[in-house]
N, C-alpha and C. Protein backbone atom coordinates (compact mmCIF):
# COMPACT_ATOMS: atom_id res chain seq x y z
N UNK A 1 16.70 -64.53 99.59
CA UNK A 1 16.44 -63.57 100.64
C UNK A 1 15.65 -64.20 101.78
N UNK A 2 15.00 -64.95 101.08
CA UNK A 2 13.98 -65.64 102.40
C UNK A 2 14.49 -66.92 103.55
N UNK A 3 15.95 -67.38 103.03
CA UNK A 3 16.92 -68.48 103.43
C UNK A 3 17.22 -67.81 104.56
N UNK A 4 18.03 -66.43 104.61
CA UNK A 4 18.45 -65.98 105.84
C UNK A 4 17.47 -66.20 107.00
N UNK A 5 16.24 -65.70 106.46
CA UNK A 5 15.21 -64.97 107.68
C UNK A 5 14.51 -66.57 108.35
N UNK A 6 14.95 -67.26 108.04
CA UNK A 6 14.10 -69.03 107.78
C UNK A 6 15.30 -69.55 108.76
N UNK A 7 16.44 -69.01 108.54
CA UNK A 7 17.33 -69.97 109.23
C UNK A 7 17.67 -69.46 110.80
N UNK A 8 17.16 -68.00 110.65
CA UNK A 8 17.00 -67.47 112.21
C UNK A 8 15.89 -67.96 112.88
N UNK A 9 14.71 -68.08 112.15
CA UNK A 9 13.77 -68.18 112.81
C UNK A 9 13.27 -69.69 113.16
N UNK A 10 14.15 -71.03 112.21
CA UNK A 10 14.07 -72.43 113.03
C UNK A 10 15.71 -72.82 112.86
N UNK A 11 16.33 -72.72 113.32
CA UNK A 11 17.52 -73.24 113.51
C UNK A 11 17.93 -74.94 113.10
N UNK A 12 16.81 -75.60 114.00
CA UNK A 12 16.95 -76.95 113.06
C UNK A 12 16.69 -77.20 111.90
N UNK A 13 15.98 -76.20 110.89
CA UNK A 13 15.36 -76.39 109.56
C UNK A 13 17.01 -76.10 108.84
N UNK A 14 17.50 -75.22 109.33
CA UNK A 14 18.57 -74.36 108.68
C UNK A 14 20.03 -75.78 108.82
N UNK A 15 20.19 -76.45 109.57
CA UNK A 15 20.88 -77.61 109.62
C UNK A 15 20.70 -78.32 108.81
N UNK A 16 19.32 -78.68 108.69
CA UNK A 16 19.07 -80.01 107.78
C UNK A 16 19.28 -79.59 106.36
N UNK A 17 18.84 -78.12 106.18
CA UNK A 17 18.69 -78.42 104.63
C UNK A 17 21.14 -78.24 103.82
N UNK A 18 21.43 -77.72 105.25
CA UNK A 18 22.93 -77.49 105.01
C UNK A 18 23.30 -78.92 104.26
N UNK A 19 22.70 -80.55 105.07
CA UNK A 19 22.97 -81.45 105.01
C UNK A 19 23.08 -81.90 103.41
N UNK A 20 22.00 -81.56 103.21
CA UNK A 20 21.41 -82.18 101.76
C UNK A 20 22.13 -81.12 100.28
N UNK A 21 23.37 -82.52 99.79
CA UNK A 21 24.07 -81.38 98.93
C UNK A 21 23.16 -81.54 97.71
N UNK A 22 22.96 -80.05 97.08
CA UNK A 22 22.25 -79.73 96.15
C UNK A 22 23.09 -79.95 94.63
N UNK A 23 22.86 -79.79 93.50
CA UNK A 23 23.49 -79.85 92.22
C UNK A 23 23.19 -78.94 91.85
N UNK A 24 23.98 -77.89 91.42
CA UNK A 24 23.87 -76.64 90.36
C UNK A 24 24.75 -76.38 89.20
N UNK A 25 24.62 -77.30 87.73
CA UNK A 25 25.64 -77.27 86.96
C UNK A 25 26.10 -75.50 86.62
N UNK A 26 27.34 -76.10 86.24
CA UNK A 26 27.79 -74.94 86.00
C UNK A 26 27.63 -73.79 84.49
N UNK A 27 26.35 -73.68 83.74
CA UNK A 27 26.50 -72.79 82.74
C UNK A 27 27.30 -72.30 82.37
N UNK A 28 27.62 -72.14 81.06
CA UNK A 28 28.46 -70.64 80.22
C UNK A 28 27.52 -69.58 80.04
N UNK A 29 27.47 -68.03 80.94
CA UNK A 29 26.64 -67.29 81.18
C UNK A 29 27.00 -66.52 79.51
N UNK A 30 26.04 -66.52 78.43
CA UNK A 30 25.94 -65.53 77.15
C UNK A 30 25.78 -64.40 77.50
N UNK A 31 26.27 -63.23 76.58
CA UNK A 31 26.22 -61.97 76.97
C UNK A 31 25.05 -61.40 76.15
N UNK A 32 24.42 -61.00 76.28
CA UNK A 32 22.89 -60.44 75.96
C UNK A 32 23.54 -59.04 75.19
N UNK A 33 23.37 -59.46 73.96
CA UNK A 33 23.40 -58.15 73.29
C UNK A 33 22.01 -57.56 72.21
N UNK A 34 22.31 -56.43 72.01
CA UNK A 34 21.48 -55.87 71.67
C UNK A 34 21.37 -56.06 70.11
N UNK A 35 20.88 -55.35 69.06
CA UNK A 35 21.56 -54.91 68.04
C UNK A 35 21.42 -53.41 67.57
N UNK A 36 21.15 -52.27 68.30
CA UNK A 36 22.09 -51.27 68.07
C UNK A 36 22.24 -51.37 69.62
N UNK A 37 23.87 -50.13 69.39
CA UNK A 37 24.51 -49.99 70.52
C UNK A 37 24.17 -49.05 71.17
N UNK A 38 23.62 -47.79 70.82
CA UNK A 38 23.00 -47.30 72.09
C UNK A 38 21.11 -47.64 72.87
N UNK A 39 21.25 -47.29 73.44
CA UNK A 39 20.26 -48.01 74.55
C UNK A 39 18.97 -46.84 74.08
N UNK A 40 17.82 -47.55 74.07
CA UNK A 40 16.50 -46.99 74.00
C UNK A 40 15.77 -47.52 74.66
N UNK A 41 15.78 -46.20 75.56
CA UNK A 41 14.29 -46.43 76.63
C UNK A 41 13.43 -46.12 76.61
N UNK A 42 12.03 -46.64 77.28
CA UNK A 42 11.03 -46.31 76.55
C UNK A 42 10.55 -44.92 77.13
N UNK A 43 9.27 -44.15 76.46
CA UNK A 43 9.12 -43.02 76.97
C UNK A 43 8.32 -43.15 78.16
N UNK A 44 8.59 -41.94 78.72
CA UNK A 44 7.56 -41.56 79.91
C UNK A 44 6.50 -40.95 79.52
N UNK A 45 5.64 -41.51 80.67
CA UNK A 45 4.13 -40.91 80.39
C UNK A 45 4.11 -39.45 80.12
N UNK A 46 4.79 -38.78 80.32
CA UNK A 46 4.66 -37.28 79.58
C UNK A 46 5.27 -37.00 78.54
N UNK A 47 6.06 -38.00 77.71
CA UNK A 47 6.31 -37.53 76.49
C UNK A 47 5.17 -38.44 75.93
N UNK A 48 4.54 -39.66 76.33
CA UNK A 48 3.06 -39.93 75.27
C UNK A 48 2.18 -39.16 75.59
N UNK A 49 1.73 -38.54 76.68
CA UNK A 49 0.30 -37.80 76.58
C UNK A 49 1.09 -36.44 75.68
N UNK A 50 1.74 -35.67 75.51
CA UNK A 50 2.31 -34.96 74.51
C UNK A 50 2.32 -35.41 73.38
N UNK A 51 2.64 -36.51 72.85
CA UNK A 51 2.29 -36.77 71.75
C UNK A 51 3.77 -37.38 71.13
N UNK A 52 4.43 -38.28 71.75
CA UNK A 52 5.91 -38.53 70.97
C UNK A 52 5.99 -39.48 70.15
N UNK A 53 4.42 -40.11 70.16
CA UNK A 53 3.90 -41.86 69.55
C UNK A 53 3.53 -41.41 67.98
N UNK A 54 4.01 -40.55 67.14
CA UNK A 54 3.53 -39.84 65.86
C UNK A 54 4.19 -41.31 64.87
N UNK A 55 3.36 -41.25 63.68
CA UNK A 55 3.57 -42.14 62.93
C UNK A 55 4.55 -41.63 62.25
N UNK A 56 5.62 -42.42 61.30
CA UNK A 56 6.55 -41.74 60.52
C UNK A 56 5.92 -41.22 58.80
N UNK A 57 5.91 -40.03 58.53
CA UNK A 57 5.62 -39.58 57.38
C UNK A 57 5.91 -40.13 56.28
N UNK A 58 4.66 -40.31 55.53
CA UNK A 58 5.13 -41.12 54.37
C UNK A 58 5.92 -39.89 53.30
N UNK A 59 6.98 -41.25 52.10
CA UNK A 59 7.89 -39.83 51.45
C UNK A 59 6.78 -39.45 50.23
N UNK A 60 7.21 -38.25 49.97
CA UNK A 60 6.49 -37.47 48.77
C UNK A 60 7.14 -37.89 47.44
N UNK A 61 6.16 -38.09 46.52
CA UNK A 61 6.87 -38.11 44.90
C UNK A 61 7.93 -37.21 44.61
N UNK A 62 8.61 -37.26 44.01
CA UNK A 62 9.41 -36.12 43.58
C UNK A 62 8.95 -35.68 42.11
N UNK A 63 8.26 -36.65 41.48
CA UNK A 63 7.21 -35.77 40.28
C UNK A 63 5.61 -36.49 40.36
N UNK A 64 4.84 -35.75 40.78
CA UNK A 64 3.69 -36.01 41.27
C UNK A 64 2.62 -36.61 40.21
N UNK A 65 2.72 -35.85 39.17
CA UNK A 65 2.13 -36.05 38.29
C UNK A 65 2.22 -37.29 37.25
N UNK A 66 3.06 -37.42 37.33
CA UNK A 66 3.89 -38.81 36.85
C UNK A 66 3.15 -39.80 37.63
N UNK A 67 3.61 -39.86 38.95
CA UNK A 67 3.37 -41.20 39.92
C UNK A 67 1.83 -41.30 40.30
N UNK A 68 0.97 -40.38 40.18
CA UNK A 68 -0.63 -40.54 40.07
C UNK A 68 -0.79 -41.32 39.57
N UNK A 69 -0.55 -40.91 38.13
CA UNK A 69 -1.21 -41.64 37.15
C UNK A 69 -0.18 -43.37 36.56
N UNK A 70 0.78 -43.54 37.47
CA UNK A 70 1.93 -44.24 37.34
C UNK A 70 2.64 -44.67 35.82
N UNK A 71 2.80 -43.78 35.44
CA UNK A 71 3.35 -43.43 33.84
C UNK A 71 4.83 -42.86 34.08
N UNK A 72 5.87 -43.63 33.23
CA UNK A 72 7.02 -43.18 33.06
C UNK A 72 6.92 -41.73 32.33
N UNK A 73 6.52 -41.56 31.31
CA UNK A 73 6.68 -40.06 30.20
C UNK A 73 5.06 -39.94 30.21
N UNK A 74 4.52 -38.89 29.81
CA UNK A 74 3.55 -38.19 29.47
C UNK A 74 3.58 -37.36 28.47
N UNK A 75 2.53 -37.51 27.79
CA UNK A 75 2.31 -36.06 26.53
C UNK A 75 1.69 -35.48 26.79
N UNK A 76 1.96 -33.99 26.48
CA UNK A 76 1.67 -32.48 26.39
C UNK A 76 1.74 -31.69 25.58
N UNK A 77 1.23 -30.66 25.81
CA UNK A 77 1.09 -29.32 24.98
C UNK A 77 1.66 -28.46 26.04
N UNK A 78 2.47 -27.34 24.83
CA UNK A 78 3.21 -27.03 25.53
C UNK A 78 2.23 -25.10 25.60
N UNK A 79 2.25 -24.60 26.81
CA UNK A 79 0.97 -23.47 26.71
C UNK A 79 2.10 -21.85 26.81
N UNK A 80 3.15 -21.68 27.75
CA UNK A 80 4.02 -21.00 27.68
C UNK A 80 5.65 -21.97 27.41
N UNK A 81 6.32 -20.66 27.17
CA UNK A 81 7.86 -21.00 27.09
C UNK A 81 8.71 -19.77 27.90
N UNK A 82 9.17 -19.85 28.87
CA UNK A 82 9.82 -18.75 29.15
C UNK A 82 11.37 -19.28 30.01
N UNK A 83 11.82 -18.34 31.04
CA UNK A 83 13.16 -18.61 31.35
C UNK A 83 13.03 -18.29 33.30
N UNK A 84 13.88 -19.26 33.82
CA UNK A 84 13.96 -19.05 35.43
C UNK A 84 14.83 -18.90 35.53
N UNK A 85 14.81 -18.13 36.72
CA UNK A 85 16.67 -18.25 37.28
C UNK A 85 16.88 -18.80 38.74
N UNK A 86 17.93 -19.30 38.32
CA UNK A 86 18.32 -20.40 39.50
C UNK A 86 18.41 -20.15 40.70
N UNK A 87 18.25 -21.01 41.56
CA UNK A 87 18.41 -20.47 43.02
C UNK A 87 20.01 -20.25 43.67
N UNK A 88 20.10 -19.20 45.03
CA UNK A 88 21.64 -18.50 44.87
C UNK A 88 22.68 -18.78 44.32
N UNK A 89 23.43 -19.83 44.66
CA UNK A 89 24.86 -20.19 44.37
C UNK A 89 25.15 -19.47 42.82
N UNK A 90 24.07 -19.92 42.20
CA UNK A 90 24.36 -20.47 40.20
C UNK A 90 23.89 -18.72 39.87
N UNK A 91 23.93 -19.01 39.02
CA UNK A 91 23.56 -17.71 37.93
C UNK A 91 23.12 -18.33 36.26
N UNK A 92 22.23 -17.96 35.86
CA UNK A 92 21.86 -18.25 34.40
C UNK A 92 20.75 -17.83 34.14
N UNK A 93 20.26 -18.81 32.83
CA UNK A 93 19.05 -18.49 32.55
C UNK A 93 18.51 -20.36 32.56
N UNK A 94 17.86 -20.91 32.87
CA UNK A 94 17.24 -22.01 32.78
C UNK A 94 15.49 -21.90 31.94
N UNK A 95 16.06 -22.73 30.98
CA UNK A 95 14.75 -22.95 29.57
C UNK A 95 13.85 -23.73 30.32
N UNK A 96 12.64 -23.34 30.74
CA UNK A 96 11.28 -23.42 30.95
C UNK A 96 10.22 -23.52 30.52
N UNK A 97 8.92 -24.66 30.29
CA UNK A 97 7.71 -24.30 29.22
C UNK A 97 6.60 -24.84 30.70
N UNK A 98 5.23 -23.93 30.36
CA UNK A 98 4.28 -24.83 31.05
C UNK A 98 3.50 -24.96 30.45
N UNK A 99 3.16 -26.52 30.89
CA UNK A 99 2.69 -27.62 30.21
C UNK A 99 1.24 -28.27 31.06
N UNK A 100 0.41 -28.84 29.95
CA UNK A 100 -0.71 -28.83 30.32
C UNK A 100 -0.83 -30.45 29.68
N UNK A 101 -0.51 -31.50 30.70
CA UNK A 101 -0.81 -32.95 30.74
C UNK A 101 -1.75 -33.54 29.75
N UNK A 102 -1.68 -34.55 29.22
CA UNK A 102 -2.75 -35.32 28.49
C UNK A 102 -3.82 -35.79 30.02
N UNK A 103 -3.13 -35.87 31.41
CA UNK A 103 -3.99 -35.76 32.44
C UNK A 103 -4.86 -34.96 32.99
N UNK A 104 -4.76 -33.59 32.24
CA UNK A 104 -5.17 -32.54 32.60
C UNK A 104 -4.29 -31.63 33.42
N UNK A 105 -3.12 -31.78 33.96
CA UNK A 105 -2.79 -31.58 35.14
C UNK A 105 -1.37 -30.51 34.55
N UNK A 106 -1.26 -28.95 34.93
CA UNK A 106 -0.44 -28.11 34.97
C UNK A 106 1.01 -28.02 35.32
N UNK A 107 1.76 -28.05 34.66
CA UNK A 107 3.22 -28.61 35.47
C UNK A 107 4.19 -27.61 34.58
N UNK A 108 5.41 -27.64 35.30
CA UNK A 108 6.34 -26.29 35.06
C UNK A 108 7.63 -27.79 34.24
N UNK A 109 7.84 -27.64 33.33
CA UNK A 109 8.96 -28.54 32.86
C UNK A 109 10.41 -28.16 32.24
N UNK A 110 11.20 -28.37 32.81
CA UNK A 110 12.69 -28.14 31.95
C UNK A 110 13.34 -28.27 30.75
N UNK A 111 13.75 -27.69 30.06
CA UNK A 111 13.74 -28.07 28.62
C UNK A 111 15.39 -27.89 28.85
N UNK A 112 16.69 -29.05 28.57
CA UNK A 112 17.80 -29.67 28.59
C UNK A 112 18.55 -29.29 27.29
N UNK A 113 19.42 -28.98 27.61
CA UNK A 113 20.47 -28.97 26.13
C UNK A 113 20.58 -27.45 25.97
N UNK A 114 21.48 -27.10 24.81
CA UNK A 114 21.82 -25.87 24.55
C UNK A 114 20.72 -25.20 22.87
N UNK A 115 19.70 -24.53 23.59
CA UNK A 115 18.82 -24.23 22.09
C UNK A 115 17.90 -25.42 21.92
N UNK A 116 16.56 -24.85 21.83
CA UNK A 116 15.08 -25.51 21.28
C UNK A 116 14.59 -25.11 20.32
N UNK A 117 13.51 -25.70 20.13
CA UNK A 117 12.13 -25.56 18.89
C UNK A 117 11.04 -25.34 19.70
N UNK A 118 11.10 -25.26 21.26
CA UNK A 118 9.18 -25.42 21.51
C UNK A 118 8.51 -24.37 21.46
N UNK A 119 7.65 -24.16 21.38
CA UNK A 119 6.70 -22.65 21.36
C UNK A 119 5.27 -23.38 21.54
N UNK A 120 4.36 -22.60 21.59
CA UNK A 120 3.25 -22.43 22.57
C UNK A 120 2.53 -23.34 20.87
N UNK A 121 1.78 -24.36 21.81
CA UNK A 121 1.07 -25.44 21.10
C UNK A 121 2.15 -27.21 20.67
N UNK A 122 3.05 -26.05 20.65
CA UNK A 122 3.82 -28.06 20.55
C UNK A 122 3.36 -28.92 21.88
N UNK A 123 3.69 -29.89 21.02
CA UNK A 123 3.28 -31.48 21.64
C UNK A 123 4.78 -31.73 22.42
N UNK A 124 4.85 -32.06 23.01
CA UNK A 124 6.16 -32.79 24.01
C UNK A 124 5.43 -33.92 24.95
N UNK A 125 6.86 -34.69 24.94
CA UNK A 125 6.68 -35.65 25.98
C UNK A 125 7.79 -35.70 27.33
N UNK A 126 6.63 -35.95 28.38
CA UNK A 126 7.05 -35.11 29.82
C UNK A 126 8.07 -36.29 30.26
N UNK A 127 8.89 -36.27 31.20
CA UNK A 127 9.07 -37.36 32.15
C UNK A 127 9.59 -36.42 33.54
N UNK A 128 9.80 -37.89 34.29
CA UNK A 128 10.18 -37.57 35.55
C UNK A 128 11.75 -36.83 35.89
N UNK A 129 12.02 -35.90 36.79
CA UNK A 129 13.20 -35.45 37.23
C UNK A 129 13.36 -34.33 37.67
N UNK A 130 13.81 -34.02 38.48
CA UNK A 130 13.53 -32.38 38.78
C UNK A 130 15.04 -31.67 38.38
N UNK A 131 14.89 -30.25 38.44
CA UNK A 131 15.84 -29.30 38.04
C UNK A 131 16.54 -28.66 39.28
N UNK A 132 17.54 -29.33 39.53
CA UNK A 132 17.92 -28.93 41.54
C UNK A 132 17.59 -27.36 41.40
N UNK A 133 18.83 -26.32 40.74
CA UNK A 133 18.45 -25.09 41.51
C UNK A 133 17.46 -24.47 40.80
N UNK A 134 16.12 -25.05 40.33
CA UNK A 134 15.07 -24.36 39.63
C UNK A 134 13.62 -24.86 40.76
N UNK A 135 13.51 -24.13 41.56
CA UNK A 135 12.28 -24.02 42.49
C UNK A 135 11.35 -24.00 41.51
N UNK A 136 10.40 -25.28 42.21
CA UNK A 136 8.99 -25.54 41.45
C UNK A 136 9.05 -26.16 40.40
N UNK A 137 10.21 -26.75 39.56
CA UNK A 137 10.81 -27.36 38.09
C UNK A 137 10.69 -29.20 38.59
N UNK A 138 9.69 -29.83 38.72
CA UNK A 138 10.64 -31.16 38.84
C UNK A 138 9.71 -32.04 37.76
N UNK A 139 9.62 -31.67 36.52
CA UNK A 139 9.87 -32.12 35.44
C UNK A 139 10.69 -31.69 34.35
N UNK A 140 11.58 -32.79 33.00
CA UNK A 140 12.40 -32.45 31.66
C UNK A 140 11.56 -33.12 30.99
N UNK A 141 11.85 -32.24 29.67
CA UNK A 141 11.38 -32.06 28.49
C UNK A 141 12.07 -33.06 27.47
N UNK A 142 11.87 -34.68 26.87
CA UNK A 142 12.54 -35.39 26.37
C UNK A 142 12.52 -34.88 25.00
N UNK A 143 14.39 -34.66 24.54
CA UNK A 143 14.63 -33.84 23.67
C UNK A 143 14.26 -35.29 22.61
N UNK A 144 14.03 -34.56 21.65
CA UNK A 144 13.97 -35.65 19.84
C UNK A 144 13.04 -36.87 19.59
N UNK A 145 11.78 -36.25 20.64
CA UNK A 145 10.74 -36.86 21.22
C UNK A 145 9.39 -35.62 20.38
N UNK A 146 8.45 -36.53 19.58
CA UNK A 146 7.63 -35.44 18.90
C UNK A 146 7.92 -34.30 18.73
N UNK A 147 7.84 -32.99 19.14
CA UNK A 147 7.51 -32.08 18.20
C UNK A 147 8.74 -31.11 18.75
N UNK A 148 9.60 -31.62 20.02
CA UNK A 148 11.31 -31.05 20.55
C UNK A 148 12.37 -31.90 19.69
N UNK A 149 12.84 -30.74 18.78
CA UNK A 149 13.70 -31.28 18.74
C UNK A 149 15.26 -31.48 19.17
N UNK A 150 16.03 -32.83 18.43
CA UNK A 150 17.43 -33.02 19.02
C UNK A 150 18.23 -32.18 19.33
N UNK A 151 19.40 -31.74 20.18
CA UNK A 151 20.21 -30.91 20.36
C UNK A 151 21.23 -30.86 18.91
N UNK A 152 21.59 -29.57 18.95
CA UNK A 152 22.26 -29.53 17.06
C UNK A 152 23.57 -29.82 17.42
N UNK A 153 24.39 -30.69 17.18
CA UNK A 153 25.96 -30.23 16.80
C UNK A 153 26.53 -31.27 18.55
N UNK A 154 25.58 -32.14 18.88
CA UNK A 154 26.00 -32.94 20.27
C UNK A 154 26.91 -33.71 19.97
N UNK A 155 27.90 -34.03 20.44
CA UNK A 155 29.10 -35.37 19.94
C UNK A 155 28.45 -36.06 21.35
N UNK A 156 29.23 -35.10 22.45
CA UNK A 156 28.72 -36.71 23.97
C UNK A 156 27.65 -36.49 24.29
N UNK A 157 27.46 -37.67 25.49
CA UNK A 157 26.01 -37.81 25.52
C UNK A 157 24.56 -37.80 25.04
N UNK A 158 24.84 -37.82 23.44
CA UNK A 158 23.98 -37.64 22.49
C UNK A 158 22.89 -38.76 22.72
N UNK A 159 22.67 -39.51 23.43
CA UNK A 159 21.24 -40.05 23.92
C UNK A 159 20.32 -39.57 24.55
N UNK A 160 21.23 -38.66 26.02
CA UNK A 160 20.39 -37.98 26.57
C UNK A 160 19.54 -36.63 26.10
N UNK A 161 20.14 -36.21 24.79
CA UNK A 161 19.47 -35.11 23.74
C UNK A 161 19.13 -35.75 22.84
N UNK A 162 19.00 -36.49 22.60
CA UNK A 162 17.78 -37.09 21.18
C UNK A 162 19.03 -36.86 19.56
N UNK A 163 19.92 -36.68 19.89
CA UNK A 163 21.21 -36.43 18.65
C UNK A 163 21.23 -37.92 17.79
N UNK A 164 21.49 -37.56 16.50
CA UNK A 164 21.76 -38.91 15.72
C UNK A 164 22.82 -39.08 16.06
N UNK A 165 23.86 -40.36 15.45
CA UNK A 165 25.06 -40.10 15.26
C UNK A 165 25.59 -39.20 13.72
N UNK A 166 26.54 -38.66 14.01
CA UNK A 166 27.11 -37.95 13.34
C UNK A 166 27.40 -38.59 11.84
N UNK A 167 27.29 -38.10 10.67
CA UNK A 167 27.94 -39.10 9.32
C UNK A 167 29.26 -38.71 9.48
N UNK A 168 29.72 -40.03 9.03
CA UNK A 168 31.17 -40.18 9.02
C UNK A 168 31.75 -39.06 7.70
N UNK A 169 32.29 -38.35 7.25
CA UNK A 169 33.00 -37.69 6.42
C UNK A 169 33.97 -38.93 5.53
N UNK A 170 33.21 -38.85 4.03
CA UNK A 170 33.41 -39.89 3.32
C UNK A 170 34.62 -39.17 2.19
N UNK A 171 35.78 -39.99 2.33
CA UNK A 171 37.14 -39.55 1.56
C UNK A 171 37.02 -39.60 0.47
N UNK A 172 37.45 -38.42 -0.13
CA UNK A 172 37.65 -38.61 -2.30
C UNK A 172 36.25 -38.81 -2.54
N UNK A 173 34.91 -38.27 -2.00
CA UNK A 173 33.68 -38.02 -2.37
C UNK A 173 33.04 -36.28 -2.94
């Protein structure tokens, strides 16, 4: 910008430097990319004095009681046993006990499978998981674990209910 205004204003300067050939190799101009594709700009001073600079929320446990004390299962006593019902879609009855931590700590737990043993004073052992349509449920009750017992009469998934395997039916006995 300043070449133009230089070459009006001395005319002989603007000759001489025409004279003198310069070197400007020729580059391969790279294309400047980003890595995401849409564009973020930064904010304006009225979205920071508002407040748009917020830190991101840390995530919540999904079983609280568990991750305190950083323990896979927990033992309990079990203080009620009763039944919830699920939130809209479903319809049932969902098996429920509350339970009172070897931490001290009050918690609503799910009891899995078809038919229990718990009643008020058994021992159970807690773990992590919640019960989707049971609001306030995000602990199960590990079946064939102290004083719950196994599901009766399970063929599949008989690990996740505490089930033996079945005896084989022994021929001409």
């Amino acid at each position: 910008m300043a070449a133009p205004i230089l070459r009006h204003l001395y005319p002989s300067l603007a000759r001489r430097t025409a004279a003198i050939p310069t070197f400007s190799p020729k580059l391969p101009k790279l294309p400047v990319r980003s890595f995401s594709t849409t564009p973020s700009p930064n904010a304006t001073l009225n979205q920071v004095l508002r407040g748009c600079r917020k830190p991101q929320r840390a995530r919540h446990a999904v079983s609280p009681a568990l991750s305190d004390t950083k323990c896979p299962q927990q033992k309990g006593v079990c203080l009620k046993v009763g039944i919830t019902r699920p939130k809209k879609p479903n319809s049932g009855e969902r098996k429920t006990a509350r339970i009172r931590l070897s931490s001290g700590r009050m918690i609503t737990a799910y009891i899995p499978g078809e038919g229990h043993n718990v009643q008020q004073h058994s021992v159970v052992l807690v773990r992590g998981g919640r019960s989707q349509d049971c609001p306030g449920v995000r602990y199960h009750l590990v079946r064939g674990a102290l004083d719950l017992a196994g599901v009766a009469n399970r063929k599949s998934s008989r690990s996740k209910y505490g089930t033996k395997k079945p005896k084989k039916a022994s021929v001409g006995a």
